[in-house]
N, C-alpha and C. Protein backbone atom coordinates (compact mmCIF):
# COMPACT_ATOMS: atom_id res chain seq x y z
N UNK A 1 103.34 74.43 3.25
CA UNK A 1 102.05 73.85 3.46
C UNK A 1 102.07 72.37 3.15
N UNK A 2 101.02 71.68 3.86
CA UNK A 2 101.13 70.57 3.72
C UNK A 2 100.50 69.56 2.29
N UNK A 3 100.53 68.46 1.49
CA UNK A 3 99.51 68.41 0.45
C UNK A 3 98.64 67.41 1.00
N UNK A 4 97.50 67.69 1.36
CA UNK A 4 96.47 66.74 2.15
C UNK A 4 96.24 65.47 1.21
N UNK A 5 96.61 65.40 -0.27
CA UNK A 5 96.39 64.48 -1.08
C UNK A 5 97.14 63.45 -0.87
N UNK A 6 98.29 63.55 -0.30
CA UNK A 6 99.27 62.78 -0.30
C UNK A 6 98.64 61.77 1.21
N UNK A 7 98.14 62.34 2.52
CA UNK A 7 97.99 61.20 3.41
C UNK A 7 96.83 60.44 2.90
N UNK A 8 96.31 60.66 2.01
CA UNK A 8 94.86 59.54 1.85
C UNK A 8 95.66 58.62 1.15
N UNK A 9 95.30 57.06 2.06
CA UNK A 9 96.19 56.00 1.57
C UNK A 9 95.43 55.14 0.40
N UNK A 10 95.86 54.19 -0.55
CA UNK A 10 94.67 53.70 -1.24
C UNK A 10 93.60 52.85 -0.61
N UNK A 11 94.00 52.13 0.66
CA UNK A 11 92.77 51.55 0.96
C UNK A 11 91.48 51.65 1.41
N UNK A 12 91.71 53.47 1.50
CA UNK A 12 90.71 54.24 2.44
C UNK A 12 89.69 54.95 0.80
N UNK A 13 89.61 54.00 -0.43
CA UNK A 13 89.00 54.44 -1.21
C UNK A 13 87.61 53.96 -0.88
N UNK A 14 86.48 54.59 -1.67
CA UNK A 14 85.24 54.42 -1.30
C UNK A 14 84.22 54.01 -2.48
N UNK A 15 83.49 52.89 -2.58
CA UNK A 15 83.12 52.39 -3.62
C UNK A 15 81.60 52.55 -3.67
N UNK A 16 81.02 52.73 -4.66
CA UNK A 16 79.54 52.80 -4.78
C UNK A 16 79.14 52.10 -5.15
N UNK A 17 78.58 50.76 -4.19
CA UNK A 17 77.19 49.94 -5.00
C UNK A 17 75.94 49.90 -4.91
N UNK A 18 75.41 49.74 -6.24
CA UNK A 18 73.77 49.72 -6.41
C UNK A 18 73.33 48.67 -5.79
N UNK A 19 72.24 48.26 -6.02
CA UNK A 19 71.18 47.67 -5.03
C UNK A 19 70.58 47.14 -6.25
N UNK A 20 70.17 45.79 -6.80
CA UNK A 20 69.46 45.61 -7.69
C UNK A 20 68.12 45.10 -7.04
N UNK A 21 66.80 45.39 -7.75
CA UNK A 21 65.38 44.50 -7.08
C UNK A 21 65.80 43.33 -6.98
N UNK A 22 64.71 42.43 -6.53
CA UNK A 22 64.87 40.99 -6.49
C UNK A 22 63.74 40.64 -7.16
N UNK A 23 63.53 40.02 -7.79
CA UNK A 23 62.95 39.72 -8.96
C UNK A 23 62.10 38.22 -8.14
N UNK A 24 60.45 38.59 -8.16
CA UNK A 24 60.01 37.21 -7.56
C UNK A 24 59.28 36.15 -8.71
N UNK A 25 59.49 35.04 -8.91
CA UNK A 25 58.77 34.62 -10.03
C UNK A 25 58.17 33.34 -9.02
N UNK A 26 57.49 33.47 -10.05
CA UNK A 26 56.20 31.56 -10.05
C UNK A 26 56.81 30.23 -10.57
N UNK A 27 57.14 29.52 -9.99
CA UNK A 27 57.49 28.59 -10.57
C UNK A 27 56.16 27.30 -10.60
N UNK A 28 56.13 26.21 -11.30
CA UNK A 28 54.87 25.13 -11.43
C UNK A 28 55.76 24.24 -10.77
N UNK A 29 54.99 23.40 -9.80
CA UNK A 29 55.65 22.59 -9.25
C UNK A 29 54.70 21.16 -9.91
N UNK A 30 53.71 21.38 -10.13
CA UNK A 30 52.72 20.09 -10.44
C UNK A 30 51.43 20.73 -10.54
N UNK A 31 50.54 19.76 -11.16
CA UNK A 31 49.03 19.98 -11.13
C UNK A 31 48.15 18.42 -10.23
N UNK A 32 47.25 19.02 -9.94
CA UNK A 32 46.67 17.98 -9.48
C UNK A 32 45.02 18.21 -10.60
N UNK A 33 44.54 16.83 -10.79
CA UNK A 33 43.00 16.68 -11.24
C UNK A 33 42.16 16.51 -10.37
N UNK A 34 40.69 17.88 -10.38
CA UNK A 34 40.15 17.72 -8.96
C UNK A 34 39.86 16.16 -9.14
N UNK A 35 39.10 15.41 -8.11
CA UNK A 35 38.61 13.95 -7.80
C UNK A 35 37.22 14.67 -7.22
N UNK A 36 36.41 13.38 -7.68
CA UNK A 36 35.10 14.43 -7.49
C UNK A 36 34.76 14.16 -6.01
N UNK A 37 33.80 14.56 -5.63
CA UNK A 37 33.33 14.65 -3.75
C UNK A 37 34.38 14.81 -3.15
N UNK A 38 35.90 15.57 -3.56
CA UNK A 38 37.14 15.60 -2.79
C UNK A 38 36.69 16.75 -2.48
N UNK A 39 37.44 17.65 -1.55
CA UNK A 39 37.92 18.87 -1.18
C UNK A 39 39.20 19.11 -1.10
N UNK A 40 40.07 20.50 -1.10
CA UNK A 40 41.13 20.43 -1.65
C UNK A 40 41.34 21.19 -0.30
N UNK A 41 42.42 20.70 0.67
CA UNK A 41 42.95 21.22 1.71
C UNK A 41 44.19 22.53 1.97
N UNK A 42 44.35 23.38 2.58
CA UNK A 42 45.85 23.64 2.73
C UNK A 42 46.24 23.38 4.13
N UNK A 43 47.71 22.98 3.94
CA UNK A 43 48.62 23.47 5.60
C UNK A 43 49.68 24.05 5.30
N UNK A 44 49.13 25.04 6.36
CA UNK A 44 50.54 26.33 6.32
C UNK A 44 51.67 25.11 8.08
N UNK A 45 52.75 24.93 7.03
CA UNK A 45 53.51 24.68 7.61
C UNK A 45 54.32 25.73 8.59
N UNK A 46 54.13 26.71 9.02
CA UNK A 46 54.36 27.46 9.81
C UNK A 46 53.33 27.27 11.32
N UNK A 47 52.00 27.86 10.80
CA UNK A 47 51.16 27.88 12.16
C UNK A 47 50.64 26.42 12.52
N UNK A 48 51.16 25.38 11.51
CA UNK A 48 50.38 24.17 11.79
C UNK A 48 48.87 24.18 12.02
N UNK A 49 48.33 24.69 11.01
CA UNK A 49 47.03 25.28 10.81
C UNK A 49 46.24 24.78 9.37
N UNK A 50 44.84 23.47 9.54
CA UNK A 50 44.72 23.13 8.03
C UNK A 50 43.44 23.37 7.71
N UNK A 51 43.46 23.73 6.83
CA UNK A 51 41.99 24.57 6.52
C UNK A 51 41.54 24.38 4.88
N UNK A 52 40.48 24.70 5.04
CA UNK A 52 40.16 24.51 3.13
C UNK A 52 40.27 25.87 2.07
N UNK A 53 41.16 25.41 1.06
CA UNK A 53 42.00 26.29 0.07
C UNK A 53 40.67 27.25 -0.34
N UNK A 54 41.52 28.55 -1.04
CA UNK A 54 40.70 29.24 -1.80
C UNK A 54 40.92 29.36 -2.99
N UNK A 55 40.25 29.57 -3.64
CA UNK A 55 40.27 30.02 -5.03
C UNK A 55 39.99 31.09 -5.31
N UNK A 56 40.89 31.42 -7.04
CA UNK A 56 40.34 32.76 -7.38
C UNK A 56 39.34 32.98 -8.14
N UNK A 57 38.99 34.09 -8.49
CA UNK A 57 37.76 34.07 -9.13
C UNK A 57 38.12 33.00 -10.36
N UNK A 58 36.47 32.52 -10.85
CA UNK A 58 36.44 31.43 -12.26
C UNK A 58 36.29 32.02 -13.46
N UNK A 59 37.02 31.87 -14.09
CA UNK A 59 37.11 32.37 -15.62
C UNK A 59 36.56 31.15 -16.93
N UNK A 60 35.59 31.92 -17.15
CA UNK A 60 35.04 30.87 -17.80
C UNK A 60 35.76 30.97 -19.44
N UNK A 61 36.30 29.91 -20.18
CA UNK A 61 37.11 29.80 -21.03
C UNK A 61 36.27 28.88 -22.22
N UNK A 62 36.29 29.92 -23.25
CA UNK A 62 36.02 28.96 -24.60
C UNK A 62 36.29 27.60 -25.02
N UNK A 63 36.19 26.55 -25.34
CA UNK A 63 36.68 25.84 -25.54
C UNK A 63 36.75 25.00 -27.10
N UNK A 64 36.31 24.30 -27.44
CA UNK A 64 36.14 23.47 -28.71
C UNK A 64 34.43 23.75 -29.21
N UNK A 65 34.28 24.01 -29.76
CA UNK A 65 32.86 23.78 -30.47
C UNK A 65 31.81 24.39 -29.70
N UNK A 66 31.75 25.52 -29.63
CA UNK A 66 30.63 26.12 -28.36
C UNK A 66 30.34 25.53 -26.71
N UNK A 67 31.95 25.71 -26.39
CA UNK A 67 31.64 24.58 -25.41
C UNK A 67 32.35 25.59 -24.12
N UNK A 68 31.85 26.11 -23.00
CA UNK A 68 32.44 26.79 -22.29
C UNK A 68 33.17 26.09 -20.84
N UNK A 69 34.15 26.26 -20.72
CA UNK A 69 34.49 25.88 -19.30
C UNK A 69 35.58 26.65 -18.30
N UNK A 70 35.28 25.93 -17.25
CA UNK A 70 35.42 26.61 -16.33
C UNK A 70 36.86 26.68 -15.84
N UNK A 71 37.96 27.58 -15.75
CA UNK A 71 39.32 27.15 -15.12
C UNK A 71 39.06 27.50 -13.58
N UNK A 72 39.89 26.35 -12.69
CA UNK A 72 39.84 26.87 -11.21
C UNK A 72 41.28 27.07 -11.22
N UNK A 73 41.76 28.13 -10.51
CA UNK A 73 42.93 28.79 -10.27
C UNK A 73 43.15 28.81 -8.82
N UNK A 74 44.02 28.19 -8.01
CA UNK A 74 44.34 28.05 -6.83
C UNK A 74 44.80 29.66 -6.22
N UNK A 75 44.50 29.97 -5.19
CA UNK A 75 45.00 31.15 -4.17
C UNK A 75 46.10 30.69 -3.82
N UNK A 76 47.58 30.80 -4.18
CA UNK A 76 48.67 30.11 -3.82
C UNK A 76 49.24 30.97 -2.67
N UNK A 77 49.87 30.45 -1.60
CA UNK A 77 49.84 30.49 -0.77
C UNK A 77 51.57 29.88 0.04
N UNK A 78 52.65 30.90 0.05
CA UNK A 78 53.94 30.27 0.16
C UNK A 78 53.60 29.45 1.73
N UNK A 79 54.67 28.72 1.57
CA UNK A 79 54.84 27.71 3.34
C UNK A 79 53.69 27.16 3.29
N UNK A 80 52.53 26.56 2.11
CA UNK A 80 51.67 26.22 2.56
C UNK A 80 51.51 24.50 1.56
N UNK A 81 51.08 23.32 2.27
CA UNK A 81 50.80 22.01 1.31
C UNK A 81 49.42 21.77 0.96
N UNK A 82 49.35 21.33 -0.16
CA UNK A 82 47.68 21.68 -0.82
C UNK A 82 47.26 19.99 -0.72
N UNK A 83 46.28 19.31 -0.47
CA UNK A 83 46.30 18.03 -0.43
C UNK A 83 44.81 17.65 -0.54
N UNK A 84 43.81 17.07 -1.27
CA UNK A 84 42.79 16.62 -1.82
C UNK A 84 42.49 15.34 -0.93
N UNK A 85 41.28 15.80 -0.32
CA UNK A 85 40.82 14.62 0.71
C UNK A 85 39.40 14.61 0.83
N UNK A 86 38.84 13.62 1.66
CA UNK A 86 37.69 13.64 1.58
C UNK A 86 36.82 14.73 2.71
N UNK A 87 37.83 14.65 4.09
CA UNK A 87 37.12 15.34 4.83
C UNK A 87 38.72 16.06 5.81
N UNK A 88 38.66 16.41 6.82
CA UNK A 88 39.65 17.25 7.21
C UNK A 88 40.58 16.05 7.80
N UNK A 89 39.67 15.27 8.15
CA UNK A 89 40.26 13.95 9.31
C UNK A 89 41.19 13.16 8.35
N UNK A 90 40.74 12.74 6.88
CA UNK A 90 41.59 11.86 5.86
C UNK A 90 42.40 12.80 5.70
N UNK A 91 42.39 14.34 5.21
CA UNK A 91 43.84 15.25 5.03
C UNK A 91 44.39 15.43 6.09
N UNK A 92 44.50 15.03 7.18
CA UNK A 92 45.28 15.22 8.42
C UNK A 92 46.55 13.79 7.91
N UNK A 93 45.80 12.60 7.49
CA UNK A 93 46.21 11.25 7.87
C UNK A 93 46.74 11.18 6.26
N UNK A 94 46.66 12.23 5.17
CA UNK A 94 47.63 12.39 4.04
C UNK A 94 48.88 12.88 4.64
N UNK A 95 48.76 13.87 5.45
CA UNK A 95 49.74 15.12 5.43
C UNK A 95 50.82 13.76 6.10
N UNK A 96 50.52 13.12 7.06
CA UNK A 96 51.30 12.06 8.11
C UNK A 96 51.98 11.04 7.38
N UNK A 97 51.29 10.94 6.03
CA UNK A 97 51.38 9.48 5.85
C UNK A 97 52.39 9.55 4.46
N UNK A 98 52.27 11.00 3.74
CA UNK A 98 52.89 11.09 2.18
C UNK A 98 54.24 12.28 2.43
N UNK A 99 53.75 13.24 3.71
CA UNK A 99 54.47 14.23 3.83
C UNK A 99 55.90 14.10 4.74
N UNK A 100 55.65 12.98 6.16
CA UNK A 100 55.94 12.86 7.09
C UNK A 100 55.95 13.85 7.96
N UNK A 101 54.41 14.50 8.46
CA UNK A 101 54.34 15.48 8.85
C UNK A 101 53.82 15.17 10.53
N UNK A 102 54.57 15.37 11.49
CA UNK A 102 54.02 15.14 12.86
C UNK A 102 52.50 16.08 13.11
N UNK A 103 51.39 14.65 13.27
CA UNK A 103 49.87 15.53 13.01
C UNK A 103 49.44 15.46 14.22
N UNK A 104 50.31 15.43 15.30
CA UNK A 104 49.61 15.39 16.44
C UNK A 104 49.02 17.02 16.90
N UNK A 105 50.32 17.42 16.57
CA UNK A 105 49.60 19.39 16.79
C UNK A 105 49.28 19.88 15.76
N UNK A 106 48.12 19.55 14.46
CA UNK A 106 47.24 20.36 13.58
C UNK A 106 46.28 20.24 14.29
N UNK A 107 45.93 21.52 13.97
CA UNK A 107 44.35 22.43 14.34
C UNK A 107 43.56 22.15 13.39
């Protein structure tokens, strides 16, 4: 009889690997201070599409001496640039001017 152990060569061994998650984290890239009568823009650099940001709900936060205030927490938003302007027309002419962003095709 033959010993079938003997034709399995070593390179025909078979290895098991796991799969680990991918682990997504937040990183801070910067803060901005609102500016007052601003509005705070986004563009999703994908659809070339600029529209005004959302926020999440406001958490109103204790502060010093009976003093309550308010945190605003941005709706973050990957592929997207956040930019503080006065009206849609001045954040078009940020995105062009700080980003080098061709603004001829935003919506």
């Amino acid at each position: 009889m033959k010993d079938f152990n003997t034709s399995i060569k070593e390179t025909d061994k078979i290895e098991v690997v796991s799969q680990s998650a991918v682990k997504k984290e937040v990183k801070l890239i910067g803060q901005q201070l609102k500016k007052p009568g601003h509005t705070l823009f986004e563009y999703d650099k994908v659809t070339d599409v600029i529209k005004i940001a959302t926020f999440k709900k406001q958490d109103l936060v204790l502060g010093s001496i009976n003093s309550l205030t308010i945190s605003h927490k941005l709706d973050f938003k990957e592929n997207c640039i956040y930019v503080q302007a006065l009206n849609k027309k001045n954040a078009i002419k940020r995105l062009g001017r700080d980003f080098g962003i061709d603004t001829r095709f935003i919506i």
